[in-house]
N, C-alpha and C. Protein backbone atom coordinates (compact mmCIF):
# COMPACT_ATOMS: atom_id res chain seq x y z
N UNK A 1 94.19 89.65 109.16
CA UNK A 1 95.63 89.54 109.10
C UNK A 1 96.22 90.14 110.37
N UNK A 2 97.01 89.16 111.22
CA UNK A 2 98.20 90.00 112.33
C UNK A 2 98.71 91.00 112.06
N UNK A 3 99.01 91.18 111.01
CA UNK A 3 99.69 92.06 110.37
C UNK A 3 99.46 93.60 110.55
N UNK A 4 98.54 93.28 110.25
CA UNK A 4 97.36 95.00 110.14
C UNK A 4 97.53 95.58 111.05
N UNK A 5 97.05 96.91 111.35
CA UNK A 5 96.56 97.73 112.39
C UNK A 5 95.49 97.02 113.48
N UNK A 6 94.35 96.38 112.62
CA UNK A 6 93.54 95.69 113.79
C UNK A 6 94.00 94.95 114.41
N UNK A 7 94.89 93.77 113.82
CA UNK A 7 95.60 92.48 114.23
C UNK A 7 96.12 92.90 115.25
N UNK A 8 96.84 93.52 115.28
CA UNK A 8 98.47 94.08 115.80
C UNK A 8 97.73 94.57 117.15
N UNK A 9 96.45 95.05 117.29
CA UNK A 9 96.35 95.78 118.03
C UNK A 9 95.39 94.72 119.02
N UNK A 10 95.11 93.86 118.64
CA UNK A 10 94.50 91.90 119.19
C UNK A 10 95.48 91.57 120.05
N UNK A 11 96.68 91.50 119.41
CA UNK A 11 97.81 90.84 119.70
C UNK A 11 98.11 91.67 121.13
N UNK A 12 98.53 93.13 120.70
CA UNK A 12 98.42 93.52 122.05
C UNK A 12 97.99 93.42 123.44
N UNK A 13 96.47 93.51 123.06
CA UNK A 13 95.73 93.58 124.24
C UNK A 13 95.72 91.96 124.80
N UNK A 14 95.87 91.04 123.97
CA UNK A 14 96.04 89.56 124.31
C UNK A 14 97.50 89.72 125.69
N UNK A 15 98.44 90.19 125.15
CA UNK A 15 99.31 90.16 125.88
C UNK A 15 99.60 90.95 126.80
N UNK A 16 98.73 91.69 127.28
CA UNK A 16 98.47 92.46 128.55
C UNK A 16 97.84 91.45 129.44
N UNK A 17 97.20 90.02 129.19
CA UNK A 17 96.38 89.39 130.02
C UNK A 17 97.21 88.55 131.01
N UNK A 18 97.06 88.68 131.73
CA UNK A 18 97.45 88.12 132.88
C UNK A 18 98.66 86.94 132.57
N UNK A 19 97.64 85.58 132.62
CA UNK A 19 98.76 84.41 132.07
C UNK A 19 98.67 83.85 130.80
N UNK A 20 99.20 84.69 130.07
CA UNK A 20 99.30 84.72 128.56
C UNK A 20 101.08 84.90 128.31
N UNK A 21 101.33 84.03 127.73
CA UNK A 21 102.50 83.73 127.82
C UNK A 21 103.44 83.75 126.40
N UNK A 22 102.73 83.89 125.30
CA UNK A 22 103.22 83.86 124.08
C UNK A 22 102.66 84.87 123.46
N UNK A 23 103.05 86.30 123.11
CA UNK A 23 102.64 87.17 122.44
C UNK A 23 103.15 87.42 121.00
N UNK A 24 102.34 87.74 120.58
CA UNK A 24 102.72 87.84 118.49
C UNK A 24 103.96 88.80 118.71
N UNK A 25 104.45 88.65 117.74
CA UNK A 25 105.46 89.35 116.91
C UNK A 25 104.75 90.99 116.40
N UNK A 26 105.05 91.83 116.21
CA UNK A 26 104.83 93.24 115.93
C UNK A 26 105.52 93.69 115.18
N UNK A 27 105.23 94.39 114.12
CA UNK A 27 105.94 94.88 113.00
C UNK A 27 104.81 96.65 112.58
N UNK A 28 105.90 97.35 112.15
CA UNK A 28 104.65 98.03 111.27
C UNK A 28 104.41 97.66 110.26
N UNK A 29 102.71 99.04 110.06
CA UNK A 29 102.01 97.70 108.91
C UNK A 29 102.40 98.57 107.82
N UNK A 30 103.75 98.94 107.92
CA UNK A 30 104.20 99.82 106.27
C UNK A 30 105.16 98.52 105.74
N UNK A 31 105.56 97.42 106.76
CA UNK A 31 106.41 96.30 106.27
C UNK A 31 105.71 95.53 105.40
N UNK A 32 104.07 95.38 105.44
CA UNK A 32 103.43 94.72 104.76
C UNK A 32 102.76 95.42 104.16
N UNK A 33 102.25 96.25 103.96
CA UNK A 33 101.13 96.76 103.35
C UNK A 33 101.75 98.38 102.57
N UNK A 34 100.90 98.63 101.46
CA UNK A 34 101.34 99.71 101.00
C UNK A 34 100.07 101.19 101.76
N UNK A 35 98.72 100.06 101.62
CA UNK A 35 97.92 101.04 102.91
C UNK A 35 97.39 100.56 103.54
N UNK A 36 97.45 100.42 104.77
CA UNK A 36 96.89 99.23 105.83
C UNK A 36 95.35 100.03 105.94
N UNK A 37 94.49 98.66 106.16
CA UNK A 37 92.95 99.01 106.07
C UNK A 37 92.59 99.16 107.17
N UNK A 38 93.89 99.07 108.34
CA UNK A 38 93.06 99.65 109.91
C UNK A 38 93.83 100.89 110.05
N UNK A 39 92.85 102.09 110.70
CA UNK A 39 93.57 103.06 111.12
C UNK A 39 93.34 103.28 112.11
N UNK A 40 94.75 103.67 113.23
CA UNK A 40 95.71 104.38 112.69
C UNK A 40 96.78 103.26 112.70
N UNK A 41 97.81 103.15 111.23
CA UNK A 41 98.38 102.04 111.13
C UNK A 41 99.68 102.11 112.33
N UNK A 42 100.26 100.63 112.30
CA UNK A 42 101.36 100.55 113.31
C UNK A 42 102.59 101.40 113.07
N UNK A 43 102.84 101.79 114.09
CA UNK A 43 103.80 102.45 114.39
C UNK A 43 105.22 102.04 115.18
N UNK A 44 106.18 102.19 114.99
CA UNK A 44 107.53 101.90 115.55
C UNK A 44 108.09 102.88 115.45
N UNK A 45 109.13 103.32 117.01
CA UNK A 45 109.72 104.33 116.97
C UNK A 45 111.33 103.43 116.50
N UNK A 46 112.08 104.56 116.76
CA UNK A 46 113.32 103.67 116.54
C UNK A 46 114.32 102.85 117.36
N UNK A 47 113.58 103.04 118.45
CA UNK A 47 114.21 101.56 119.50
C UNK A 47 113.15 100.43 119.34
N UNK A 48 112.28 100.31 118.33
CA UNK A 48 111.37 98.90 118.37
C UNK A 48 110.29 99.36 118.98
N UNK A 49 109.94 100.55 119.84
CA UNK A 49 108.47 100.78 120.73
C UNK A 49 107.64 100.91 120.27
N UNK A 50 106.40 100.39 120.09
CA UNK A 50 104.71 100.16 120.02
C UNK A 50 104.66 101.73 120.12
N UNK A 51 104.56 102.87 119.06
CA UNK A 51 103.86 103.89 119.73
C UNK A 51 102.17 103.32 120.61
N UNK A 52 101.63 103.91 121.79
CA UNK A 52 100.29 103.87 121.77
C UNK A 52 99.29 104.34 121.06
N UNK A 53 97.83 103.90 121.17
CA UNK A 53 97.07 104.29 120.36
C UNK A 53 96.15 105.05 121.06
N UNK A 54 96.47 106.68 120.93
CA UNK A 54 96.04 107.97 121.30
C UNK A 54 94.35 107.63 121.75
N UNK A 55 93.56 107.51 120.73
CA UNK A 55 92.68 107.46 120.10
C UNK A 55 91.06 106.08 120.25
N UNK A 56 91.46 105.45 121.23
CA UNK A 56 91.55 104.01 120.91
C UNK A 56 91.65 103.11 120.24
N UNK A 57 91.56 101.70 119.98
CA UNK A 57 91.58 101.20 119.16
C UNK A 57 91.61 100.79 117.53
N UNK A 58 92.75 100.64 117.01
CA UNK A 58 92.14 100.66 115.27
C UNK A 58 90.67 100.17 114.95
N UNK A 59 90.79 100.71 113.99
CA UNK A 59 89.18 100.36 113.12
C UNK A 59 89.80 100.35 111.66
N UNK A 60 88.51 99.46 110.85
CA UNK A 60 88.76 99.48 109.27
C UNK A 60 88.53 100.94 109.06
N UNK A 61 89.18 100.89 108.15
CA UNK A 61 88.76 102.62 107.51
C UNK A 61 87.78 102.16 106.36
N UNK A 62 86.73 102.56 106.77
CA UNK A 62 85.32 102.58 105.78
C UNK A 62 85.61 102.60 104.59
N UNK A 63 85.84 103.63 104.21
CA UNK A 63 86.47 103.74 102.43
C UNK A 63 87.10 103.03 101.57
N UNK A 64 88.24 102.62 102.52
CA UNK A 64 89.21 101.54 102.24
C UNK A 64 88.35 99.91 101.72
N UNK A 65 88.33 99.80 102.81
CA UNK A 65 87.13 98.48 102.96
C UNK A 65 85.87 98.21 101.85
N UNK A 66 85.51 99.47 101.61
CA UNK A 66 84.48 99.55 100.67
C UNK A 66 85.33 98.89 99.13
N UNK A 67 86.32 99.99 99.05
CA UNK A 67 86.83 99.82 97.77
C UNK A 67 87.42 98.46 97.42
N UNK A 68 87.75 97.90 98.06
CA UNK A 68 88.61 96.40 97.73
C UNK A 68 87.63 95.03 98.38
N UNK A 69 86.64 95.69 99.08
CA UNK A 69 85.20 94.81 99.04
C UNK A 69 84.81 93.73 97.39
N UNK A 70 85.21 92.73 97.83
CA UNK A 70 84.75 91.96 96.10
C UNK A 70 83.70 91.18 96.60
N UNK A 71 82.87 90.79 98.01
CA UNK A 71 81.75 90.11 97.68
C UNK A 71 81.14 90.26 99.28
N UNK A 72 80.02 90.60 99.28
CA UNK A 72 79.03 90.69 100.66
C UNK A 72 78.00 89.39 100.57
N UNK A 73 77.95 89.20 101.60
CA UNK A 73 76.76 88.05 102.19
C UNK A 73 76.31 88.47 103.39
N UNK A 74 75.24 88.79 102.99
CA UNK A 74 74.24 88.84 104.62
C UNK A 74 73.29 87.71 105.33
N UNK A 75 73.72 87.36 106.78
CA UNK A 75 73.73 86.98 107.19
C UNK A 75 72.28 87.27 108.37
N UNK A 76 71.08 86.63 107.96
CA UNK A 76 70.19 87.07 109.05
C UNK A 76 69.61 85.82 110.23
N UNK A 77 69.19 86.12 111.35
CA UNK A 77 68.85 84.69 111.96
C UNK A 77 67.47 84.65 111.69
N UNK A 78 66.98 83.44 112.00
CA UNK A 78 65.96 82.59 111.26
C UNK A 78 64.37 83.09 111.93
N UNK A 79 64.63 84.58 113.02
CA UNK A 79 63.49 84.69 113.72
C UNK A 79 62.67 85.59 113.24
């Protein structure tokens, strides 16, 4: 989902690229989500600004992910 912490943070780095010309929309992810599964979730100050991400990049939060996990498939190659 764009939406998310991970998304949001795609979107970003997409639009740092050179000739990239259409960048997503940004929201925080408290507009959608009650707990966003990437941390650290989006942030907006109150002029609209992207806080940065201290830390690097979001990640799923393990725990999270685990718990609302409803089905795994593993995936091995054929060698």
């Amino acid at each position: 989902m764009l939406e998310s912490a991970v998304g949001s943070a795609v979107c970003v780095e997409l639009a740092t690229l050179p000739n990239f010309v259409y960048p997503g929309d940004l929201f925080p992810s408290s507009r959608f989500y009650t707990r966003d599964l990437g941390q650290p979730e989006v942030v907006l100050t109150e002029r609209q600004t992207m806080l940065p991400y201290e830390n690097g990049l979001p990640e799923p939060d393990p725990e999270l992910l685990e718990k609302f996990t409803r089905q795994r498939t593993l995936i091995t190659s054929a060698d």
